[in-house]
N, C-alpha and C. Protein backbone atom coordinates (compact mmCIF):
# COMPACT_ATOMS: atom_id res chain seq x y z
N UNK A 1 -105.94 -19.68 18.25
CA UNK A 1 -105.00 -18.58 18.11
C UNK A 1 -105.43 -17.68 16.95
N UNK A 2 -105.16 -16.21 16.95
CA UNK A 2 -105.86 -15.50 16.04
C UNK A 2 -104.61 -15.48 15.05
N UNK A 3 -105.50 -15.72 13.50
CA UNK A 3 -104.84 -15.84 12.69
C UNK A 3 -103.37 -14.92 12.05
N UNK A 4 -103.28 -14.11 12.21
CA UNK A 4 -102.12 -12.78 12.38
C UNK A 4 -101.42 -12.73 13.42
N UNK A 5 -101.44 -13.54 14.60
CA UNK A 5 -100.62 -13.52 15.68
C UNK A 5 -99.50 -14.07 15.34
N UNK A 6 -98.19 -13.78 15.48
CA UNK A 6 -96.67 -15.02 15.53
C UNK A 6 -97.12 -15.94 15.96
N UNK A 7 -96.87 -17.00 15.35
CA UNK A 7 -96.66 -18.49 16.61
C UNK A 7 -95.31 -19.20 16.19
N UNK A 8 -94.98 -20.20 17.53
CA UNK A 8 -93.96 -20.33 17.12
C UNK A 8 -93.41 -21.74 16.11
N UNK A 9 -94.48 -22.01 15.72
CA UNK A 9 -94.68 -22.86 14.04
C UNK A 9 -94.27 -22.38 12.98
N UNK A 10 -93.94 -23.03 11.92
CA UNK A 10 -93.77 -22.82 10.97
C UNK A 10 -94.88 -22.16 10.21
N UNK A 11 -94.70 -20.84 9.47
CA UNK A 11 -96.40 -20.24 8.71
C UNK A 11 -96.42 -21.28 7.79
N UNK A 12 -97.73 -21.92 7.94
CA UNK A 12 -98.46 -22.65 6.71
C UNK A 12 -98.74 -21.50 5.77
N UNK A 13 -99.34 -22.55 4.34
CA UNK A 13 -99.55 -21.37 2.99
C UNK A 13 -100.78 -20.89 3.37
N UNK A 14 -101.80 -21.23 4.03
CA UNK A 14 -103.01 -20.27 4.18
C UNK A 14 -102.64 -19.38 5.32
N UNK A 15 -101.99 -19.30 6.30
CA UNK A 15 -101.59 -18.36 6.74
C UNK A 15 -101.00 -17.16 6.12
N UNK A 16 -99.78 -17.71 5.25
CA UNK A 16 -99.16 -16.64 4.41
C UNK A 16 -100.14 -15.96 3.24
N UNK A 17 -100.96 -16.80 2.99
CA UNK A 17 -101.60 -16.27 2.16
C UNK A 17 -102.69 -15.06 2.48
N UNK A 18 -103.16 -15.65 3.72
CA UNK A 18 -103.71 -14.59 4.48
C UNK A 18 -103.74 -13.45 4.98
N UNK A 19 -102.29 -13.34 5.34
CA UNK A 19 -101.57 -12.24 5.85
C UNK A 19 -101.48 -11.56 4.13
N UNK A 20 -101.14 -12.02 3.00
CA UNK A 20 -100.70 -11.03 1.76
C UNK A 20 -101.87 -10.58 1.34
N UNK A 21 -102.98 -11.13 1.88
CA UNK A 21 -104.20 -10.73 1.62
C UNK A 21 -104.65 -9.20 2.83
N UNK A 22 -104.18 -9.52 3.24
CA UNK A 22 -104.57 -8.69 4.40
C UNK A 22 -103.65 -7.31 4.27
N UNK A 23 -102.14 -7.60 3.80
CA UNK A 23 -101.45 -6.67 3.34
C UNK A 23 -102.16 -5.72 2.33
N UNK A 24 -102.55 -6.57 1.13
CA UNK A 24 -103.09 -6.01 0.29
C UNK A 24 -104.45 -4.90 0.25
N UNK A 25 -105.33 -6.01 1.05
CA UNK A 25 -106.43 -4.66 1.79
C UNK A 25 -105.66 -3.45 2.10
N UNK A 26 -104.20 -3.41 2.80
CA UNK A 26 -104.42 -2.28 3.51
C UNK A 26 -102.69 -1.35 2.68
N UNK A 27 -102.77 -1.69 1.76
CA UNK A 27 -102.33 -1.15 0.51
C UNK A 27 -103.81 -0.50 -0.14
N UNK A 28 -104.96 -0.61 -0.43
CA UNK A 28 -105.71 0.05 -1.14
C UNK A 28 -106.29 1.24 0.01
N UNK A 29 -105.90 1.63 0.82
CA UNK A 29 -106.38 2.05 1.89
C UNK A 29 -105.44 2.75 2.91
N UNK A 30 -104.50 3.71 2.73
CA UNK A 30 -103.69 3.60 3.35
C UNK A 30 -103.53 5.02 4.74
N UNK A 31 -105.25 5.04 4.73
CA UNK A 31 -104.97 5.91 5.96
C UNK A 31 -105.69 7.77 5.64
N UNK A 32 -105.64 8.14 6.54
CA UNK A 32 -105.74 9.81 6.43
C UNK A 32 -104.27 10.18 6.56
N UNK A 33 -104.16 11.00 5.68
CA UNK A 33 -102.67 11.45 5.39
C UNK A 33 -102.27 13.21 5.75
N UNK A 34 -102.16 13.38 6.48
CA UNK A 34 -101.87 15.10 7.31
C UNK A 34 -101.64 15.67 6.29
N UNK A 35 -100.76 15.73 5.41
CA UNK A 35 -100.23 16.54 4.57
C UNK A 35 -101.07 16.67 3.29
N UNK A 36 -102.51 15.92 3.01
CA UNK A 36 -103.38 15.83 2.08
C UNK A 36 -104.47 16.93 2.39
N UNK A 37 -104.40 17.23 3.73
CA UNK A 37 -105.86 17.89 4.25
C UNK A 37 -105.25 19.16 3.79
N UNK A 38 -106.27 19.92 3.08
CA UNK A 38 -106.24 21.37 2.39
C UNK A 38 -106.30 22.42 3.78
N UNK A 39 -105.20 23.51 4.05
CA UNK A 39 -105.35 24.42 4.56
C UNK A 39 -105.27 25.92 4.54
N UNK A 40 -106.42 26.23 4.99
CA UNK A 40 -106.05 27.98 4.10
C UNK A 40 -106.40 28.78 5.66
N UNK A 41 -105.86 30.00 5.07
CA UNK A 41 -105.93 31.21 6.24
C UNK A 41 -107.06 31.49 6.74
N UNK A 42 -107.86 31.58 7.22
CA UNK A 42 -109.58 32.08 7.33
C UNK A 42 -109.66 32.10 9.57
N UNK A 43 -110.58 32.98 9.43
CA UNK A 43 -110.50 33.19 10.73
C UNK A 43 -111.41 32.26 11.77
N UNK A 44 -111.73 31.35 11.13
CA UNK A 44 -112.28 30.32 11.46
C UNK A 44 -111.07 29.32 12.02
N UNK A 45 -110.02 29.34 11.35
CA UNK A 45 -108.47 28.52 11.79
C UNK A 45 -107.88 29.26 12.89
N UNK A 46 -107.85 30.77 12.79
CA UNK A 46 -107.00 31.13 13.69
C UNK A 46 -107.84 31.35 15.26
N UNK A 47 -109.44 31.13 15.28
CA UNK A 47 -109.85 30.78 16.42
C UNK A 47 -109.50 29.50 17.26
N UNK A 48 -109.53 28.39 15.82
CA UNK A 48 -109.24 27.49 16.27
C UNK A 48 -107.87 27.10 17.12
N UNK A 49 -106.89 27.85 16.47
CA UNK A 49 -105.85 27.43 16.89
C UNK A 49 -105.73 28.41 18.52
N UNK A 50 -105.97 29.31 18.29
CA UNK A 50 -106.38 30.53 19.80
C UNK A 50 -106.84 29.75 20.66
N UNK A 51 -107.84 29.11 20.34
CA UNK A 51 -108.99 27.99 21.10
C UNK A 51 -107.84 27.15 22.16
N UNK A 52 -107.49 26.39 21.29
CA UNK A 52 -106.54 25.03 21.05
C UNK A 52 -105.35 25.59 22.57
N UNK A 53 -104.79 26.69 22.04
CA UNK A 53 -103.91 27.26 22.90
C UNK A 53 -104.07 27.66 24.49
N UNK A 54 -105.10 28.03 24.39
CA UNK A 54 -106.04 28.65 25.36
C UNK A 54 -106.20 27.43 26.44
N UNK A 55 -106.42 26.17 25.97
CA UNK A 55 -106.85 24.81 26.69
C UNK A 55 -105.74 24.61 26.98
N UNK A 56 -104.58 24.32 26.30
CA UNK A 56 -103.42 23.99 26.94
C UNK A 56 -102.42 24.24 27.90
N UNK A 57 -102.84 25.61 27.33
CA UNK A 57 -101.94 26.52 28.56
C UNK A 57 -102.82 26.79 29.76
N UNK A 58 -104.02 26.54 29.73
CA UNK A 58 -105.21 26.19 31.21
C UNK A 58 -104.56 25.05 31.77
N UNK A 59 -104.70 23.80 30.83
CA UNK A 59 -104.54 22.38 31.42
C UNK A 59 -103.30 21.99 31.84
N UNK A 60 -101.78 22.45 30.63
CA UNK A 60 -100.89 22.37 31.48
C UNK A 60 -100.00 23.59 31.41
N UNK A 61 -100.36 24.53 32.80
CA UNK A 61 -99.60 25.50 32.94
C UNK A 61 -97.95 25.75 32.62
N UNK A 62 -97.08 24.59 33.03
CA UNK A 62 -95.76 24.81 32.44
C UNK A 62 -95.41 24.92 30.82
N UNK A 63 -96.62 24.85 30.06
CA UNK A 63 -96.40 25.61 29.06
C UNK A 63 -96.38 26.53 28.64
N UNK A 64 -96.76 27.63 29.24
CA UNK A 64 -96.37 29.03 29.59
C UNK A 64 -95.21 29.28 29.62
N UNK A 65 -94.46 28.88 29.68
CA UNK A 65 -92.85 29.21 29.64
C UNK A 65 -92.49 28.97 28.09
N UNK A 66 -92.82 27.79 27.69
CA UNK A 66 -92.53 27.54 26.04
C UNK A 66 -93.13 28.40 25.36
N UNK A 67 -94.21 28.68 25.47
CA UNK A 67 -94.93 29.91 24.85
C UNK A 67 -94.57 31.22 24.93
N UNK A 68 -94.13 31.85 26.21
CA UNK A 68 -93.26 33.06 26.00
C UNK A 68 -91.78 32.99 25.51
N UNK A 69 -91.18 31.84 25.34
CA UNK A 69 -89.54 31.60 24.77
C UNK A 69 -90.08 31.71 23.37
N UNK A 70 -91.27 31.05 22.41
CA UNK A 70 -91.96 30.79 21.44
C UNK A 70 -92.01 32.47 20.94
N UNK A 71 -92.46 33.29 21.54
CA UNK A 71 -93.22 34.55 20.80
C UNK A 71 -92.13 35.58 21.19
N UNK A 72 -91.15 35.34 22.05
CA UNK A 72 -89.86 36.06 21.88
C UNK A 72 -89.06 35.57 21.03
N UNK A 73 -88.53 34.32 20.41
CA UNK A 73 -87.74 33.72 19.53
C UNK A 73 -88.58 34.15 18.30
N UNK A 74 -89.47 34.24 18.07
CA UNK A 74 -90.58 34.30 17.01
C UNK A 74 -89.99 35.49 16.16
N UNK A 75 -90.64 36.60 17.52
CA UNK A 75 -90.38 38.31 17.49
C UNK A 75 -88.97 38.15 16.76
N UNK A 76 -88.11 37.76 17.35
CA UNK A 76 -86.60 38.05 17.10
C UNK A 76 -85.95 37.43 15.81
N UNK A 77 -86.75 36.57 15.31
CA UNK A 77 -86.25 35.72 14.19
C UNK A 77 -86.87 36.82 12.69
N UNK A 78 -88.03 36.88 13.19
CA UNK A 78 -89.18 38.27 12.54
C UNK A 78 -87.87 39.44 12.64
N UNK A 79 -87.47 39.72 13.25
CA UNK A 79 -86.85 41.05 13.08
C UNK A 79 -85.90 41.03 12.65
N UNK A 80 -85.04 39.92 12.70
CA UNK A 80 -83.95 40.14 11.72
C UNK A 80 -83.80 39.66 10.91
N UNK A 81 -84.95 38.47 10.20
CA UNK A 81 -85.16 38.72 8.75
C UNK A 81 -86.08 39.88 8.07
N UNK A 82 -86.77 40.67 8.44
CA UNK A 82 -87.15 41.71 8.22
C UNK A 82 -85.83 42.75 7.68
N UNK A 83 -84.88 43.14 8.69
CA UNK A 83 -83.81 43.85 8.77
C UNK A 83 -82.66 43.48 7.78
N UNK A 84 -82.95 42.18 7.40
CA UNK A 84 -81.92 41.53 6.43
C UNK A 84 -82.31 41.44 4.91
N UNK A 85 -83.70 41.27 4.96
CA UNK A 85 -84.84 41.42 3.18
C UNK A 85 -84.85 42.54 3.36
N UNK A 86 -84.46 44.15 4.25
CA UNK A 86 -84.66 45.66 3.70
C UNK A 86 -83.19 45.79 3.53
N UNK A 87 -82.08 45.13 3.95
CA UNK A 87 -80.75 46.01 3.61
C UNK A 87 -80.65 44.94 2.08
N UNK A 88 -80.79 43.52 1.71
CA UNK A 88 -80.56 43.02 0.71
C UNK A 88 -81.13 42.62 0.10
């Protein structure tokens, strides 16, 4: 049986010990973190994301509908905070 699997025994201490060991590895290590990766404006991103869009809305067409609700809600949210930062 692989050592990290449940069983339905009681954990012996080299088991437990194993597992806090194993915890611990992955405490020093805890991954790629989304919110760490640096992002800036450059037109190298906004191909990408054009790119990105472009495939999806090829591959699955009913996203075309979210995408025009997307850039009309967009427009409209744009315009009346626009209209609201010029009167106040």
């Amino acid at each position: 049986m692989h050592e990290f699997l449940p069983s339905l025994e009681h954990p012996t201490e080299e088991s437990v010990v194993q597992q806090q060991e194993y915890n611990q590895d992955m405490d020093k290590h805890p991954g790629i973190r989304i919110d760490r990766i640096p992002v800036t404006w450059t037109v190298a991103g906004l191909l990408f994301v054009a790119g990105m869009l472009f495939i999806f809305l090829v591959g699955l067409p009913v996203l075309r509908y979210f995408l025009l609700i997307g850039l009309v809600g967009g427009c409209l949210v744009g315009l009346v905070r626009y209209v609201l930062l010029k009167r106040y």
